[in-house]
C-alpha atoms as a PDB file:
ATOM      1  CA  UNK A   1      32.654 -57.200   9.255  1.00  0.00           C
ATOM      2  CA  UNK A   2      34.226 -58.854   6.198  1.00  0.00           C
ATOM      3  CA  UNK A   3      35.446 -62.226   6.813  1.00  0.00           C
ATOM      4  CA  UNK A   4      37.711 -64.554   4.749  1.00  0.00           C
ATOM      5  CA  UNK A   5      35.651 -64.994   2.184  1.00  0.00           C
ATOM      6  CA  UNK A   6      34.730 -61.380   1.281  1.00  0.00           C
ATOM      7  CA  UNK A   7      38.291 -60.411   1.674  1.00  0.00           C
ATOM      8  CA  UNK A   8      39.425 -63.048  -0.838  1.00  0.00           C
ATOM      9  CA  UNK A   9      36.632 -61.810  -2.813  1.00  0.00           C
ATOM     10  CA  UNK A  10      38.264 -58.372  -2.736  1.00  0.00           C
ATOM     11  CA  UNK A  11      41.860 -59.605  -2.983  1.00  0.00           C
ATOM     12  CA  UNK A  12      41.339 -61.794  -6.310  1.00  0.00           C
ATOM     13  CA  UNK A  13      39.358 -58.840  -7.691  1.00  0.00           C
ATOM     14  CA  UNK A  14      42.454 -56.578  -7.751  1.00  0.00           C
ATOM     15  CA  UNK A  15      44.934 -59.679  -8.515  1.00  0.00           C
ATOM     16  CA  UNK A  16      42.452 -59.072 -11.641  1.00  0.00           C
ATOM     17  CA  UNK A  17      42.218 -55.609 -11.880  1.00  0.00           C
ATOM     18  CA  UNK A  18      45.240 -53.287 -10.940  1.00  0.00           C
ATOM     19  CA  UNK A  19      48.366 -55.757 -10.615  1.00  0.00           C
ATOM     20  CA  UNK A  20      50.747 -54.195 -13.287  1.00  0.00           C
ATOM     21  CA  UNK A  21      49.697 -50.431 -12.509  1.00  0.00           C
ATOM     22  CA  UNK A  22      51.711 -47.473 -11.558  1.00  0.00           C
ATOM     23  CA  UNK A  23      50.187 -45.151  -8.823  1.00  0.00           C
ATOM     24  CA  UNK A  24      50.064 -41.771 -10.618  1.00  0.00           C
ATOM     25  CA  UNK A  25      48.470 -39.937  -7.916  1.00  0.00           C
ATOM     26  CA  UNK A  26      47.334 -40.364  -4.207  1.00  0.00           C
ATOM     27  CA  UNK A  27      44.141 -38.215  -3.450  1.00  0.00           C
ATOM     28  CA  UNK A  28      43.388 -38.581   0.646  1.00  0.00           C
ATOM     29  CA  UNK A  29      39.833 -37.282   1.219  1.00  0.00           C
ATOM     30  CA  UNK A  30      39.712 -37.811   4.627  1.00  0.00           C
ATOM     31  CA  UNK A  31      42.567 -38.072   6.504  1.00  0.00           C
ATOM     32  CA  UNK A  32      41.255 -40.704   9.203  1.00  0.00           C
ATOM     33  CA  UNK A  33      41.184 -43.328   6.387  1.00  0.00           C
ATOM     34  CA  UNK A  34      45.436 -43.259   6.682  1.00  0.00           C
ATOM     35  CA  UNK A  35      45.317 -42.063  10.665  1.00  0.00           C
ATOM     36  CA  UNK A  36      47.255 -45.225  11.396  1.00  0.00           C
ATOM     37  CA  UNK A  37      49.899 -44.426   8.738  1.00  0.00           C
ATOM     38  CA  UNK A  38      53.118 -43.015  10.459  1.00  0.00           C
ATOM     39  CA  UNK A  39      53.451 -39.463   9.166  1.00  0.00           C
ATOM     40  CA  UNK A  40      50.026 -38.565   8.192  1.00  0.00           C
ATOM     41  CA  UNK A  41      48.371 -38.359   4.635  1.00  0.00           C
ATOM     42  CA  UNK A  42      51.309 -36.715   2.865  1.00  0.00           C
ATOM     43  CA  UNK A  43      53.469 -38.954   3.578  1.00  0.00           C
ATOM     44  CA  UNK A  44      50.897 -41.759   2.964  1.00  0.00           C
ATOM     45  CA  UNK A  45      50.292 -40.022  -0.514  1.00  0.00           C
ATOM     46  CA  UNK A  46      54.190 -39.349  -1.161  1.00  0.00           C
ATOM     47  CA  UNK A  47      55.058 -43.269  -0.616  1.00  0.00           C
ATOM     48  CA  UNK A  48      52.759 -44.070  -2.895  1.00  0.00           C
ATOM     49  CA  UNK A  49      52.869 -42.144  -6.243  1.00  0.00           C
ATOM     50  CA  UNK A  50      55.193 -43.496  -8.568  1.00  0.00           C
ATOM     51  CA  UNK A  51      54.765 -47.158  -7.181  1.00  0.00           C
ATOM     52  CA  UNK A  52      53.769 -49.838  -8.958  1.00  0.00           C
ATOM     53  CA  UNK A  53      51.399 -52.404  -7.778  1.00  0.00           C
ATOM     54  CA  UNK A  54      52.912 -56.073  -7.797  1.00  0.00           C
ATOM     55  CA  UNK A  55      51.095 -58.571  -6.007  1.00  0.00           C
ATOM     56  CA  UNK A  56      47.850 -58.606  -3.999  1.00  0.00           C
ATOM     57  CA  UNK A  57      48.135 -60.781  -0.693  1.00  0.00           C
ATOM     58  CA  UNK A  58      45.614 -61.591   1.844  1.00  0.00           C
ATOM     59  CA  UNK A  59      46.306 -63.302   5.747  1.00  0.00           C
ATOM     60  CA  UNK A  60      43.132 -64.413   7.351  1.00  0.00           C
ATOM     61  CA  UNK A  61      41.017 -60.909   6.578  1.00  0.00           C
ATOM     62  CA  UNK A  62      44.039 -58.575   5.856  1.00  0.00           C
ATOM     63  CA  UNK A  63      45.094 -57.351   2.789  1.00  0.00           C
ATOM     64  CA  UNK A  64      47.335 -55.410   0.987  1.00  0.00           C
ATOM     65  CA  UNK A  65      49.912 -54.874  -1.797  1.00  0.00           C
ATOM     66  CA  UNK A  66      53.084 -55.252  -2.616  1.00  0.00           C
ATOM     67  CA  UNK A  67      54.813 -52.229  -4.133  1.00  0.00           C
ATOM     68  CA  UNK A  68      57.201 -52.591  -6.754  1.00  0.00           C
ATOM     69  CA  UNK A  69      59.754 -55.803  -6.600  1.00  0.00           C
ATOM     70  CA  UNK A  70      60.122 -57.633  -3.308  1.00  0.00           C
ATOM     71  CA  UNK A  71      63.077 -55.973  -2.792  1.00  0.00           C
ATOM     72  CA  UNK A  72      61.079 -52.557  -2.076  1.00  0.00           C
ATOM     73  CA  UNK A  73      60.311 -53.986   0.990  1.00  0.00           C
ATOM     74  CA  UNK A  74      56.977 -52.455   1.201  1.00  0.00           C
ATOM     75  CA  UNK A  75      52.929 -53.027   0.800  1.00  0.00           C
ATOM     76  CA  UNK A  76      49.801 -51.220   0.988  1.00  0.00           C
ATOM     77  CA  UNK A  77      47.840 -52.328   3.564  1.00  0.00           C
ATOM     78  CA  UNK A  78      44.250 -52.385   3.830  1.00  0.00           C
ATOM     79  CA  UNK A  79      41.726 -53.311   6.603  1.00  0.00           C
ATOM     80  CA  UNK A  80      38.341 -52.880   5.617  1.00  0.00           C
ATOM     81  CA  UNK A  81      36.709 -52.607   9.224  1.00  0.00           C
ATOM     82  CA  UNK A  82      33.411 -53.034   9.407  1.00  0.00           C
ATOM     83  CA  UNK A  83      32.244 -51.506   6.067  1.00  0.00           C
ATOM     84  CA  UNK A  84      35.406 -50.645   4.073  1.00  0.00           C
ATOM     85  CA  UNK A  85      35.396 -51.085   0.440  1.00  0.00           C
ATOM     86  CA  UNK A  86      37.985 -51.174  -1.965  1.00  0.00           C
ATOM     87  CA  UNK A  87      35.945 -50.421  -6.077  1.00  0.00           C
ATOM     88  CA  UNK A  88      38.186 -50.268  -9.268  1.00  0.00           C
ATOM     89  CA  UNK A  89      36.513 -48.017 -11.870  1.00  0.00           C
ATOM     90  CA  UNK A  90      37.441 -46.713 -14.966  1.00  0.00           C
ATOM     91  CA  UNK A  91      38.559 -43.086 -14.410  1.00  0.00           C
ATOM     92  CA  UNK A  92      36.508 -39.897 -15.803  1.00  0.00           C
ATOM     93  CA  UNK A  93      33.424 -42.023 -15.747  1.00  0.00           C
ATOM     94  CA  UNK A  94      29.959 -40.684 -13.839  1.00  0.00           C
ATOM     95  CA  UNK A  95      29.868 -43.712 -11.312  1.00  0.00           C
ATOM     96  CA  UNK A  96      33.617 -43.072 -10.334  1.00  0.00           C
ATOM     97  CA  UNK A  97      32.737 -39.716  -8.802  1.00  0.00           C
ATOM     98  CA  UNK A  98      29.457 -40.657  -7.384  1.00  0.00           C
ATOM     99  CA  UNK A  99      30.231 -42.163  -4.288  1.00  0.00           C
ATOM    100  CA  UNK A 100      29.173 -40.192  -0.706  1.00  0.00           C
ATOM    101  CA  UNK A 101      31.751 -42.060   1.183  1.00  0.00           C
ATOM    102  CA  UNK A 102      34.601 -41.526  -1.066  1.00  0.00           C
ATOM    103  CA  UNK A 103      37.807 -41.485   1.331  1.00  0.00           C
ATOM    104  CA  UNK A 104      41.001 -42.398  -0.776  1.00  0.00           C
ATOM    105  CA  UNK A 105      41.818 -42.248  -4.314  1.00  0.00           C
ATOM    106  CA  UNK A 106      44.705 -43.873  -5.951  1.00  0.00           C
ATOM    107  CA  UNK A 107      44.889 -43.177  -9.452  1.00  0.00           C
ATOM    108  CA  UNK A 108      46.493 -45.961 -11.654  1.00  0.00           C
ATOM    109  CA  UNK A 109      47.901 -46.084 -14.983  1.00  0.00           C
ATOM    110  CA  UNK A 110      48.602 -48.791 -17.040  1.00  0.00           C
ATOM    111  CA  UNK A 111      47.439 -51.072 -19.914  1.00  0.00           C
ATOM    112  CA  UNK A 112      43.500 -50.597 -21.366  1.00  0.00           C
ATOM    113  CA  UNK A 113      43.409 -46.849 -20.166  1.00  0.00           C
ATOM    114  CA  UNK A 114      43.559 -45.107 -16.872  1.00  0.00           C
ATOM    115  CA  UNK A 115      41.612 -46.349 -13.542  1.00  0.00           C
ATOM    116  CA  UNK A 116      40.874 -45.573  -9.917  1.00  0.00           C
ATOM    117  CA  UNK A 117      41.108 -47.584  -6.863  1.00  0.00           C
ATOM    118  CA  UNK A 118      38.644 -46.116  -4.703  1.00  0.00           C
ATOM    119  CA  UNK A 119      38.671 -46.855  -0.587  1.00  0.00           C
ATOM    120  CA  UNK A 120      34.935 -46.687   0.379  1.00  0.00           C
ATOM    121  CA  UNK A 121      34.434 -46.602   4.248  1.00  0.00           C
ATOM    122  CA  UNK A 122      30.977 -45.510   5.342  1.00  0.00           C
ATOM    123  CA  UNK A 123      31.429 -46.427   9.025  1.00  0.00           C
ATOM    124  CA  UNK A 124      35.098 -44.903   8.930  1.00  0.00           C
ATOM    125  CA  UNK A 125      36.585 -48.228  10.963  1.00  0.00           C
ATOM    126  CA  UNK A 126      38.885 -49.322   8.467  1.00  0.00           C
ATOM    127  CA  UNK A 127      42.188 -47.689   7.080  1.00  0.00           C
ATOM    128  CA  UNK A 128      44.942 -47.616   4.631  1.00  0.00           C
ATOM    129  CA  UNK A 129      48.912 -47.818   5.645  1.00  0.00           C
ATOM    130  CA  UNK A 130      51.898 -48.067   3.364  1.00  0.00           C
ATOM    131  CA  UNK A 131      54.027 -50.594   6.285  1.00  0.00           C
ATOM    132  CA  UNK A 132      57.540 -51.952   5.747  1.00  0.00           C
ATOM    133  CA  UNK A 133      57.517 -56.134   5.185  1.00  0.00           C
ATOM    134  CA  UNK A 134      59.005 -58.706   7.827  1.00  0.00           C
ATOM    135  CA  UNK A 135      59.814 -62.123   7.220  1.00  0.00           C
ATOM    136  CA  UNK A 136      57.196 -64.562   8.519  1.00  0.00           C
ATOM    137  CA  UNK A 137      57.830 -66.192  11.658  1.00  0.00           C
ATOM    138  CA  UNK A 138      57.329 -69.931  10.211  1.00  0.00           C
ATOM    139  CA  UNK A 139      59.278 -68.826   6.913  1.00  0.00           C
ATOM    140  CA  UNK A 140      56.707 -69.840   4.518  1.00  0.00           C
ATOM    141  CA  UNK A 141      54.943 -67.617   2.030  1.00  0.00           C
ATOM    142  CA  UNK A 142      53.038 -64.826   3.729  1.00  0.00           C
ATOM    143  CA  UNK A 143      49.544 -65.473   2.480  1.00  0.00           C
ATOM    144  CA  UNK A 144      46.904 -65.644  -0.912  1.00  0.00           C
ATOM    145  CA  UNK A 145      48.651 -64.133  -3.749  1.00  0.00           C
ATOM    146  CA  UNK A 146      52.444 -64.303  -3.082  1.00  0.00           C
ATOM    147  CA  UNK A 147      55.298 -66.740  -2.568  1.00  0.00           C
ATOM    148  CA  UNK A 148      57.086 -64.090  -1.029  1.00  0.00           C
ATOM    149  CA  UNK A 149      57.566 -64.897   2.887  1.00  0.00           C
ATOM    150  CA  UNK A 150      57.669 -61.678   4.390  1.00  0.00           C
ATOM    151  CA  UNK A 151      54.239 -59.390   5.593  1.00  0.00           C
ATOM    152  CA  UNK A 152      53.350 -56.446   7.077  1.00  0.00           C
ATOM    153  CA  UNK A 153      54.456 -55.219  10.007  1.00  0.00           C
ATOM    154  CA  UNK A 154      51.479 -54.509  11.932  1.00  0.00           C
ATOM    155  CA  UNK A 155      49.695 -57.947  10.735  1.00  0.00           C
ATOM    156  CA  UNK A 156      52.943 -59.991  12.156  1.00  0.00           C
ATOM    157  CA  UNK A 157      50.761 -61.426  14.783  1.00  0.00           C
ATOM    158  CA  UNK A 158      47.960 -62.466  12.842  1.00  0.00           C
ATOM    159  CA  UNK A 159      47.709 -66.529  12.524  1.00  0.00           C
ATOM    160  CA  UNK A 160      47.639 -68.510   9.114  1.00  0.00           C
ATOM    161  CA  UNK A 161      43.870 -69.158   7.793  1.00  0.00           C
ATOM    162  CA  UNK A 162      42.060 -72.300   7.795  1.00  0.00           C
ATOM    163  CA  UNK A 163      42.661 -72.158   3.933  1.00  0.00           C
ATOM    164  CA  UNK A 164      46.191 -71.570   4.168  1.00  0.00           C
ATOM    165  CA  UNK A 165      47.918 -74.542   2.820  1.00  0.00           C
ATOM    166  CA  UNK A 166      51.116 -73.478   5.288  1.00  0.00           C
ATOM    167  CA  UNK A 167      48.864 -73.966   8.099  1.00  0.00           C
ATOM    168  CA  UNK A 168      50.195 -76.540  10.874  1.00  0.00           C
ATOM    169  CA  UNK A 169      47.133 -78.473  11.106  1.00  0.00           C
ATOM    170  CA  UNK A 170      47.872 -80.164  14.460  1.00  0.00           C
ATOM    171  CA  UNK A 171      49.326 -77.572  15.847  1.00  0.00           C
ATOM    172  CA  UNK A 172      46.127 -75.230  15.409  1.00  0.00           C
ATOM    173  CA  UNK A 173      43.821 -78.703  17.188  1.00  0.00           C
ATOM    174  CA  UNK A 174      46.287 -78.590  20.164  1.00  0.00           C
ATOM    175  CA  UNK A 175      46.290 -74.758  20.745  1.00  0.00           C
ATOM    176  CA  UNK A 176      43.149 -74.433  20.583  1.00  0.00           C
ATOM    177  CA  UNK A 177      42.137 -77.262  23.156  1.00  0.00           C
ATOM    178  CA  UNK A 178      44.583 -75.059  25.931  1.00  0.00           C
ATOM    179  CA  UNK A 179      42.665 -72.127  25.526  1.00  0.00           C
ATOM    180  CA  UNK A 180      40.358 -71.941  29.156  1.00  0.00           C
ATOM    181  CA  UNK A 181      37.606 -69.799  27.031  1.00  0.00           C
ATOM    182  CA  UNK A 182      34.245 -71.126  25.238  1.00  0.00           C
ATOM    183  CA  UNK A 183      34.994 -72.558  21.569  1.00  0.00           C
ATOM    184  CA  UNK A 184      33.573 -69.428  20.053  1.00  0.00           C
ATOM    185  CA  UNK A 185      35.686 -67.089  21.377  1.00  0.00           C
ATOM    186  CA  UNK A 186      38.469 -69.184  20.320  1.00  0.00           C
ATOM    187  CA  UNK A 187      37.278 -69.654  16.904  1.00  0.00           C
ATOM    188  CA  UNK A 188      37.520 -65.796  16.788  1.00  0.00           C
ATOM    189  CA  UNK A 189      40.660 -65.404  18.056  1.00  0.00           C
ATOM    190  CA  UNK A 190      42.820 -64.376  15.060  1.00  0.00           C
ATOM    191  CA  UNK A 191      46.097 -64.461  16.699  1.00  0.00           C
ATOM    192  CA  UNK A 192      45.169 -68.488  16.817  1.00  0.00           C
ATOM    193  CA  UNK A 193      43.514 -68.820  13.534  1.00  0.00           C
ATOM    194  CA  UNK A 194      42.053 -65.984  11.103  1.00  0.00           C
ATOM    195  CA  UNK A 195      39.383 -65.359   8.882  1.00  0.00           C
ATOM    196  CA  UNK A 196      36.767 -66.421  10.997  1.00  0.00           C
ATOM    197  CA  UNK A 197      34.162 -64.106  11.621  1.00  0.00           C
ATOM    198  CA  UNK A 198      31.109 -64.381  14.020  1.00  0.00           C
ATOM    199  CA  UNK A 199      28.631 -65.666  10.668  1.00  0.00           C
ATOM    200  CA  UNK A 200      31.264 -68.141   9.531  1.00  0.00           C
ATOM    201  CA  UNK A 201      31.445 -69.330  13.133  1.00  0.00           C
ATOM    202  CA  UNK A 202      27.790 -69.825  13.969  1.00  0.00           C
ATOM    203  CA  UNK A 203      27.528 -71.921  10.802  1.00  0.00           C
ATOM    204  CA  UNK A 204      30.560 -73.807  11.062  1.00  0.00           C
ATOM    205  CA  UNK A 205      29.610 -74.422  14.810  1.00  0.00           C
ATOM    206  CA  UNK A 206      26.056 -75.482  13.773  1.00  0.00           C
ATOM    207  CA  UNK A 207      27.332 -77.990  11.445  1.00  0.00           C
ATOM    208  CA  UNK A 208      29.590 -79.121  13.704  1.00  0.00           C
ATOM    209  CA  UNK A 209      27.206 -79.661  16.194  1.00  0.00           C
ATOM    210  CA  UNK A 210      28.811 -77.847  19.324  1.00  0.00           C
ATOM    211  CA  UNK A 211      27.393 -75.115  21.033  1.00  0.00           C
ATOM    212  CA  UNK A 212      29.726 -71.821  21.263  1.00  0.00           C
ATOM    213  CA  UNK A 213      29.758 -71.773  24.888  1.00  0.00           C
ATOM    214  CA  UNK A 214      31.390 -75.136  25.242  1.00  0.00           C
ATOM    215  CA  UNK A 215      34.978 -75.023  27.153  1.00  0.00           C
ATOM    216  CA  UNK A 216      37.218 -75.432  24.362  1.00  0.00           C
ATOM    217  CA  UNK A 217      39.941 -77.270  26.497  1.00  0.00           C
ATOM    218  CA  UNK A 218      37.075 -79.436  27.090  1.00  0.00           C
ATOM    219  CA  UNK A 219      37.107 -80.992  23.616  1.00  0.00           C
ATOM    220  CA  UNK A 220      38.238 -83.938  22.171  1.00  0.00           C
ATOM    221  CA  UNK A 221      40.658 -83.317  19.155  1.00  0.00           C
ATOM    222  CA  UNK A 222      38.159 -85.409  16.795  1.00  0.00           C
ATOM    223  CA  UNK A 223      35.568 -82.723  18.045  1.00  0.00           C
ATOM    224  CA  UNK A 224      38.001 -79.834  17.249  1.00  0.00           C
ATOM    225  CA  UNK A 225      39.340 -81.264  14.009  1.00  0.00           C
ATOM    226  CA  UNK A 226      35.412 -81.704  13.038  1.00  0.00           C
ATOM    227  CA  UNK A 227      35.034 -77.841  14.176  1.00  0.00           C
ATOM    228  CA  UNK A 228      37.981 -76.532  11.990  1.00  0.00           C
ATOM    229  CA  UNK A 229      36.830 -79.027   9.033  1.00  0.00           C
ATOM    230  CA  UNK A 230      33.231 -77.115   8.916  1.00  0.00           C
ATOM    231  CA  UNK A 231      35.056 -74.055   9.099  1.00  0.00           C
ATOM    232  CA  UNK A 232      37.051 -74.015   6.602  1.00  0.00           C
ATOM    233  CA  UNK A 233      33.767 -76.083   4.540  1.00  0.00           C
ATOM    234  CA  UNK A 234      31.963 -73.254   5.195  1.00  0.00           C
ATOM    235  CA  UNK A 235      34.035 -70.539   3.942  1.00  0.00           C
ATOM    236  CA  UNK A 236      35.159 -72.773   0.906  1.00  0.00           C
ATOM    237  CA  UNK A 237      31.484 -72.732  -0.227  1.00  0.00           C
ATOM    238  CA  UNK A 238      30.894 -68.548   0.409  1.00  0.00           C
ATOM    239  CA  UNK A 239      33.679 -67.944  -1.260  1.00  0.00           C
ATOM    240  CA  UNK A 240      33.115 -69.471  -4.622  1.00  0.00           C
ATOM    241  CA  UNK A 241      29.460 -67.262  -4.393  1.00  0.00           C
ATOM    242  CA  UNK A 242      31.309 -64.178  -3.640  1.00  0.00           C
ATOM    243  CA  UNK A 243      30.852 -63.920   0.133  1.00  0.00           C
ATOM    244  CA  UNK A 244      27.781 -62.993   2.577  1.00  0.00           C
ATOM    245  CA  UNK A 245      26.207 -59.865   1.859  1.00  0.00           C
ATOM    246  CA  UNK A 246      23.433 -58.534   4.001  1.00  0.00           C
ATOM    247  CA  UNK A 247      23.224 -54.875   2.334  1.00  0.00           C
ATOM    248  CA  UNK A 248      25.544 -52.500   0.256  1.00  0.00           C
ATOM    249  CA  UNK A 249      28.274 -52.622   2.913  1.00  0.00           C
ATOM    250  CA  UNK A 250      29.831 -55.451   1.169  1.00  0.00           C
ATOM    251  CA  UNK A 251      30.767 -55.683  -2.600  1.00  0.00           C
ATOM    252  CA  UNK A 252      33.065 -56.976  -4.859  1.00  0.00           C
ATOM    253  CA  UNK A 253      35.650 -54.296  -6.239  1.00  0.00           C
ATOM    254  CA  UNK A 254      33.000 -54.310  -9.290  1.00  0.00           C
ATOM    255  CA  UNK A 255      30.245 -53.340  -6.526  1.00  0.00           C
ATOM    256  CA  UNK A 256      28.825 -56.715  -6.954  1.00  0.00           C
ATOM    257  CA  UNK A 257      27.167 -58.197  -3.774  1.00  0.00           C
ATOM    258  CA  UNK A 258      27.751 -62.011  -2.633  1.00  0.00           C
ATOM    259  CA  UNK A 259      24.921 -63.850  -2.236  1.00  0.00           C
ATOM    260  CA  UNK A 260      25.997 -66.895   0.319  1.00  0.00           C
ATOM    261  CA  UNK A 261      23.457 -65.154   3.173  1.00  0.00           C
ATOM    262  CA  UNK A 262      20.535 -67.207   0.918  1.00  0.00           C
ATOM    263  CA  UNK A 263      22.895 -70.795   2.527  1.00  0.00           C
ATOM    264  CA  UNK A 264      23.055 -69.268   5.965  1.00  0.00           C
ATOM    265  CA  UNK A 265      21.668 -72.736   8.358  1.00  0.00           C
ATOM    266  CA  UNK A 266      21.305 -70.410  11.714  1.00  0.00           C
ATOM    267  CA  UNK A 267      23.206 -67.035  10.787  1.00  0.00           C
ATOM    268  CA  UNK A 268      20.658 -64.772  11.457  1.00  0.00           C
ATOM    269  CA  UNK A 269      17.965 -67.050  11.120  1.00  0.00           C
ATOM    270  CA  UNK A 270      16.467 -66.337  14.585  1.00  0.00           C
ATOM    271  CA  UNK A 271      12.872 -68.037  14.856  1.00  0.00           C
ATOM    272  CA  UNK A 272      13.333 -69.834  11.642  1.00  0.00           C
ATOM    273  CA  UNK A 273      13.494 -73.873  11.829  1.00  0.00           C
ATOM    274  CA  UNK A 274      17.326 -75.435  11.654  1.00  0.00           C
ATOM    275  CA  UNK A 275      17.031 -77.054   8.244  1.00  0.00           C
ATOM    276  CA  UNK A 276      18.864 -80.586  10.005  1.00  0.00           C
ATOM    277  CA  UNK A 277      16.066 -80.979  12.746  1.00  0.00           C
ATOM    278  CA  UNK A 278      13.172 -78.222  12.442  1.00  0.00           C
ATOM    279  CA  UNK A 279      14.020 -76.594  15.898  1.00  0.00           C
ATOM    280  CA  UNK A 280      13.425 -72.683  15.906  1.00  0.00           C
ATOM    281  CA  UNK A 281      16.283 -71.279  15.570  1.00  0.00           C
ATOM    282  CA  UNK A 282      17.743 -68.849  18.958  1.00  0.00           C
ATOM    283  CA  UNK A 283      19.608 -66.024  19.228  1.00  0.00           C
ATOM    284  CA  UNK A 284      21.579 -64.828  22.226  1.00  0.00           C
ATOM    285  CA  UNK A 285      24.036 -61.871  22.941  1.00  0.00           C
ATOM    286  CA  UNK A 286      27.571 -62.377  22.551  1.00  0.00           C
ATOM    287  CA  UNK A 287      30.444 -59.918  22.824  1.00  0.00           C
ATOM    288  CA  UNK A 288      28.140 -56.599  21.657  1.00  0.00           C
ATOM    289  CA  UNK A 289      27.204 -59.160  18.970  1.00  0.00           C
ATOM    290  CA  UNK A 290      24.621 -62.112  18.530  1.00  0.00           C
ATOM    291  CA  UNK A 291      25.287 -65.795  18.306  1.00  0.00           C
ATOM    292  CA  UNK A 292      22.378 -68.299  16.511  1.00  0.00           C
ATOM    293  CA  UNK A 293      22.055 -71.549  17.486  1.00  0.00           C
ATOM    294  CA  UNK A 294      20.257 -74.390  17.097  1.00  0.00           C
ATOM    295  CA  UNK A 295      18.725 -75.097  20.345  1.00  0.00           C
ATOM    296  CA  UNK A 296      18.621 -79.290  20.060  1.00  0.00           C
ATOM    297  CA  UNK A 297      21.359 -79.769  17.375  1.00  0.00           C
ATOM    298  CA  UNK A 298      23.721 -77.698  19.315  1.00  0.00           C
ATOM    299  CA  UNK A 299      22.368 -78.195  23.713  1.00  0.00           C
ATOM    300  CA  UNK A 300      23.748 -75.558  25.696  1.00  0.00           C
ATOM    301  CA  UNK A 301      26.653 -77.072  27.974  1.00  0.00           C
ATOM    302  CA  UNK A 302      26.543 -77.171  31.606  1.00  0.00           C
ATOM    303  CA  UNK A 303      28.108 -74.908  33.870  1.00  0.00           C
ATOM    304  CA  UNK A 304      31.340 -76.123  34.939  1.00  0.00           C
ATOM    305  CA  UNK A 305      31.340 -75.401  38.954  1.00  0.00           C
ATOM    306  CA  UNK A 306      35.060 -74.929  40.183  1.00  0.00           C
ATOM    307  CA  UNK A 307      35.800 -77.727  42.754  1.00  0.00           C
ATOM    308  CA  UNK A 308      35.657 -77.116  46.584  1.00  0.00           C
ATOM    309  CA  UNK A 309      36.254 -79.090  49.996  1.00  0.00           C
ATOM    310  CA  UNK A 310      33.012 -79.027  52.036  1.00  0.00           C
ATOM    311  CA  UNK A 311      33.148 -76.450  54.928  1.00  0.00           C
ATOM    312  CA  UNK A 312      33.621 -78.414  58.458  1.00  0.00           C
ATOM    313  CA  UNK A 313      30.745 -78.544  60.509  1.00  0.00           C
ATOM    314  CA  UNK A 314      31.330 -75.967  62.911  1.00  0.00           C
ATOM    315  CA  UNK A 315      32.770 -76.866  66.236  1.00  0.00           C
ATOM    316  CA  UNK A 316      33.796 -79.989  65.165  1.00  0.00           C
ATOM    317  CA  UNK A 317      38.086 -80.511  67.106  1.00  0.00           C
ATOM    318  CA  UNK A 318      40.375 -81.012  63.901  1.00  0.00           C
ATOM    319  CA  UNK A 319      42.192 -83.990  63.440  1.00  0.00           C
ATOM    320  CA  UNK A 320      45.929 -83.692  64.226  1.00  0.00           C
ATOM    321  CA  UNK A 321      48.467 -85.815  62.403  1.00  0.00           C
END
């Protein structure tokens, strides 16, 4: 799945590209591209034609855009899923009708001739919703691209990135330390912090030195602040390479690929030696997924056994106060 850095990828690429444009026409290929649109593709289609795109915006790995003024109240949102793709093209031209999994069209006009903005979803898990803006709950700007403080709707309860200059630093270090759950899943936990994915978490935990599976409310905040630091280290350098691409799922909205998967420390590096130590590198199952580690940088933590009074021998009289 995209993660922070692809996103921004994505997001800069139409701050580029169609800002400025008017929506001429909305085609909807398949309708379960907009299935989480209230009132179906019509409607999705309707509230779009005549708009004109204002601002792109991105929160932790959402995205979308603002129609019109801010006083329209309204954006475009996008979530790419695991393999959605959003490709500006130049309309009428071979490679902008060449595409098998073609699912929404928006056709833009505007300065330097016509163009398309073409959703791409091959695995069908991401979608496209025009949703009415809400103010933030921390009334700062909403995100990448925008002072305006107001988001989406349905991405109200997603959590400022580690890039997000609005981010409460100390905050973040002491919710995460009361979260009873291994450091990983916290990491992940976008209602706590987005953007992180499970590649930018293995590396960020590998440079870090922690094993996932540690208790995160077992951590010192110096441990937790060197986490986030990595983190947000790690994503700085992918993004300014264009992301991690592993095959065609992920582009640019030029179909350009990112090439940060030739840094990757332990991402998918199963077998290979950790470039800090030499160690082979491990792979275990996590959530339907796979975590990497670095079996000596990163030592698996013990199991924490929950305290419990020793049974009394039996027969033995109790004591009575």
């Amino acid at each position: 799945m995209p993660e922070l850095p692809e996103v921004e990828t994505v997001r800069d690429g139409l701050a580029r590209h169609v800002l400025g444009r008017t929506v001429t026409a909305v085609e909807v290929r398949r309708d379960s591209s907009v299935r989480r649109h209230d009132g179906g593709a019509a409607d999705f289609a309707g509230r779009l034609t005549g708009r004109t795109l204002s601002a792109a915006v991105r929160r932790g790995k959402f995205l979308w855009l603002l129609l019109d003024d801010a006083s329209s109240g309204e954006a475009m949102l996008a979530h790419l899923g695991m393999s959605g793709q959003l490709l500006v093209r130049a309309a009428g031209t071979p490679e902008a009708d060449a595409h098998p999994h073609l699912r929404t069209r928006l056709h833009l006009a505007g300065p330097g001739g016509d163009r398309v903005l073409d959703f791409v979803d091959q695995r069908t898990f991401g979608h496209l919703m025009v949703a009415d803006l809400v103010p933030t709950p921390d009334g700062a700007p909403a995100g990448q691209g925008s002072a305006l403080a107001a988001l989406p709707a349905p991405a109200v309860h997603i959590a400022r990135d580690l890039l997000d200059p609005h981010l409460d630093r100390r905050a973040l270090v002491a919710a995460l330390r009361r979260r009873r759950t291994e450091v990983k899943r916290a990491l992940l936990d976008q209602t706590l912090v987005s953007g992180v994915g499970n590649i930018y978490a293995d590396e960020a935990l590998w440079r870090a030195r922690l094993h996932g599976r540690r208790p995160a409310d077992a951590l010192r905040p110096v441990q937790v602040g060197r986490l986030l630091d990595a983190a947000a280290e790690v994503m700085t350098q992918a993004l300014r390479v264009g992301g991690t691409s592993f095959d065609a799922l992920y582009v640019d909205v030029n179909g350009s690929s990112g090439y940060f998967d030739r840094s990757l420390a332990v991402y998918g590096q199963e077998g290979r030696p950790c470039p800090r130590c030499g160690a082979a590198v491990v792979r275990d199952a996590f959530m339907n997924r796979s975590s990497f580690t670095c079996p000596r940088c990163q030592p698996r933590p013990r199991v924490r056994l929950a305290r419990a009074s020793a049974p009394r021998p039996t027969g033995t009289p109790r004591m009575l106060p």
